[in-house]
C-alpha atoms as a PDB file:
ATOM      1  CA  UNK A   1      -4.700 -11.409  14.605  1.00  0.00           C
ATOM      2  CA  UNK A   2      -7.104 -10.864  17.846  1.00  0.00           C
ATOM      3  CA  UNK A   3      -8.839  -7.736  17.480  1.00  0.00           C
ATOM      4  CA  UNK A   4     -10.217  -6.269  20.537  1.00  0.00           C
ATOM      5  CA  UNK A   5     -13.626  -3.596  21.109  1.00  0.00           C
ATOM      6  CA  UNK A   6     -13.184  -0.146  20.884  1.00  0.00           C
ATOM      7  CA  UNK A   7     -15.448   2.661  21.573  1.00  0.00           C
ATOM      8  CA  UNK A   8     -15.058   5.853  19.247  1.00  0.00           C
ATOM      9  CA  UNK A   9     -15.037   9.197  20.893  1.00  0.00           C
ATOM     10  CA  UNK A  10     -15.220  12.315  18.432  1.00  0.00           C
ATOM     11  CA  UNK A  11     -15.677  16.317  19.196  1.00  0.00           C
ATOM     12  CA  UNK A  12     -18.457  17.149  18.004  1.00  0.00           C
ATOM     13  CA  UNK A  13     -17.943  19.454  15.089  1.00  0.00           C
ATOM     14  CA  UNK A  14     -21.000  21.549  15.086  1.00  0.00           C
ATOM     15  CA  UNK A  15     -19.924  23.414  18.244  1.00  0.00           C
ATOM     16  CA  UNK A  16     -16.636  25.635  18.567  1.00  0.00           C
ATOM     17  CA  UNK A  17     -14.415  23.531  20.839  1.00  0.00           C
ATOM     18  CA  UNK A  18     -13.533  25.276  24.820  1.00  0.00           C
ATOM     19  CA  UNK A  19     -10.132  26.610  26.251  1.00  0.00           C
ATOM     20  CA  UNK A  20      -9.768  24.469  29.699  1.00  0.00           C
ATOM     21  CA  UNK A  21      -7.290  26.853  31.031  1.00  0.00           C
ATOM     22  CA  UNK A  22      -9.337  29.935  30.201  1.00  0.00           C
ATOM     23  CA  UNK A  23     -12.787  28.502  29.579  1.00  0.00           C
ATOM     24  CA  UNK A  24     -13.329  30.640  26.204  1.00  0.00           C
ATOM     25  CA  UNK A  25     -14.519  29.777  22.667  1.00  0.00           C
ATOM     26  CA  UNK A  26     -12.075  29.121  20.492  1.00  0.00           C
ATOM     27  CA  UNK A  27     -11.869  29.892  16.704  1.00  0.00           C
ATOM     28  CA  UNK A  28      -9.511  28.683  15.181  1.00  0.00           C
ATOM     29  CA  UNK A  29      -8.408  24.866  15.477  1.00  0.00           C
ATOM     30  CA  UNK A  30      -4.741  24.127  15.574  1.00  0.00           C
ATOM     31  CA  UNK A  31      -4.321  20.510  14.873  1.00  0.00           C
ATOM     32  CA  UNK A  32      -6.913  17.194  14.932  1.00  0.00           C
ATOM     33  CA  UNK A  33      -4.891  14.432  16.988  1.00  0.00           C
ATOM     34  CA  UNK A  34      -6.287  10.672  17.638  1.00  0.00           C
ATOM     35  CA  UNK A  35      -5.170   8.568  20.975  1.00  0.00           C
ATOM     36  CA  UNK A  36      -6.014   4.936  22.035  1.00  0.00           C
ATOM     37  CA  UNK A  37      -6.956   4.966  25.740  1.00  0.00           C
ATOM     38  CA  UNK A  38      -6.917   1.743  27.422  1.00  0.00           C
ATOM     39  CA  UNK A  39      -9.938   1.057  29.709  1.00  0.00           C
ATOM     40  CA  UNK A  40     -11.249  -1.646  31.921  1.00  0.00           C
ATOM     41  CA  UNK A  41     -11.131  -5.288  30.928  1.00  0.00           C
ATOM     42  CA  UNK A  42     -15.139  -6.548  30.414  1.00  0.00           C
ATOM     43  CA  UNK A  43     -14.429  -9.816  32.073  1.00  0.00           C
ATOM     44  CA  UNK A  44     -11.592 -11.563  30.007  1.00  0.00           C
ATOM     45  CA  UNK A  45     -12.009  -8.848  26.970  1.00  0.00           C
ATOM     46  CA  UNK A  46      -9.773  -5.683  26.749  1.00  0.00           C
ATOM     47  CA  UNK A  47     -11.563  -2.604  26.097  1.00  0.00           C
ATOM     48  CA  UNK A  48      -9.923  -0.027  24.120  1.00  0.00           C
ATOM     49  CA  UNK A  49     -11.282   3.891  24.079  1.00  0.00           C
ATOM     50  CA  UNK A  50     -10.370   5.813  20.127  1.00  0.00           C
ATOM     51  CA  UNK A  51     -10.026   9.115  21.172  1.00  0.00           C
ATOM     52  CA  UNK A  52     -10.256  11.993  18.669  1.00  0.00           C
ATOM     53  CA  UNK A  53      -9.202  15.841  20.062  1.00  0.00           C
ATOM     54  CA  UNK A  54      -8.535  19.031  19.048  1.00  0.00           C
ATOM     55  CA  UNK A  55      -5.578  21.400  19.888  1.00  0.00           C
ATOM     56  CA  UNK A  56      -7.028  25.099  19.318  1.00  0.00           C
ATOM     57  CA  UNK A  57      -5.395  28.086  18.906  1.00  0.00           C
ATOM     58  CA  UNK A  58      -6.737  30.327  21.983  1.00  0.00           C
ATOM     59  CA  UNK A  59      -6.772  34.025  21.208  1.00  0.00           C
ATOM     60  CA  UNK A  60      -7.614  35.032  25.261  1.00  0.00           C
ATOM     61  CA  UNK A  61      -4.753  33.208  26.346  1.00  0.00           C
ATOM     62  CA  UNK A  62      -2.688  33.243  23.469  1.00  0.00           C
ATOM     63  CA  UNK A  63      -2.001  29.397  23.835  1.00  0.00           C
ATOM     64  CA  UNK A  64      -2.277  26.101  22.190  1.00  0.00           C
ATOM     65  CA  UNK A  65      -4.326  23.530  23.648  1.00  0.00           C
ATOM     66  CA  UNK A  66      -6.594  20.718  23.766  1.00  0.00           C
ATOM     67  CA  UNK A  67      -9.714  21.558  23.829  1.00  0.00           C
ATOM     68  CA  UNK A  68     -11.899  20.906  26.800  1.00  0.00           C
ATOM     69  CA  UNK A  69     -13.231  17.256  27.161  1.00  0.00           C
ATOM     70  CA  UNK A  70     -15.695  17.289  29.639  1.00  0.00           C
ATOM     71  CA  UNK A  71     -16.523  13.117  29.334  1.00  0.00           C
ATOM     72  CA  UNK A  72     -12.905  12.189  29.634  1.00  0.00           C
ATOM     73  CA  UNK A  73     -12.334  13.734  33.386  1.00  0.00           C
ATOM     74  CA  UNK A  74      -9.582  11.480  34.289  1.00  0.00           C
ATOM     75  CA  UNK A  75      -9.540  12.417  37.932  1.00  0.00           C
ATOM     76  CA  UNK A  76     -12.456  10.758  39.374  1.00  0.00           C
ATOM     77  CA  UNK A  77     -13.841   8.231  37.674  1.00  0.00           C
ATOM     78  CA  UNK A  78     -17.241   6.162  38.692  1.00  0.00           C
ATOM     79  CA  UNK A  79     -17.304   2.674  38.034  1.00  0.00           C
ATOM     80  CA  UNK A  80     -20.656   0.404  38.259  1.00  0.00           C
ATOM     81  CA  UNK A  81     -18.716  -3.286  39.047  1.00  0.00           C
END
């Protein structure tokens, strides 16, 4: 079996995780969920991102969502090649 790197991303529990659609603290957490993000190859290797979120229960919006992950902005991304 050919095992590839990973990197390990985890909230960091000692804070109270961030609404992105309202930008408020949230209390309560909904759910813990883990995803496997696929990122540039390192020369011939694949490079794998582990990925652990929360969904929160936001009391100013009244919504469920993930909370705000400021180091995974997936819209620009800089790249030193």
């Amino acid at each position: 079996m050919l095992r590839y790197p990973s990197l390990l991303a985890v909230p960091d529990e000692r804070f109270h995780p961030i609404c992105h659609v309202c930008g408020s603290k949230a209390q309560r957490i909904y759910r813990h969920d883990k995803r496997a993000l696929r990122d540039m190859n390192l020369r011939p290797v694949r490079v794998w991102i582990n990925c652990s979120y929360r969904k929160i229960a936001c009391e100013s919006c009244n919504r469920i969502v993930v909370e705000d992950l400021g180091f995974f902005n997936l819209t620009v991304v800089l790249r030193i090649v």
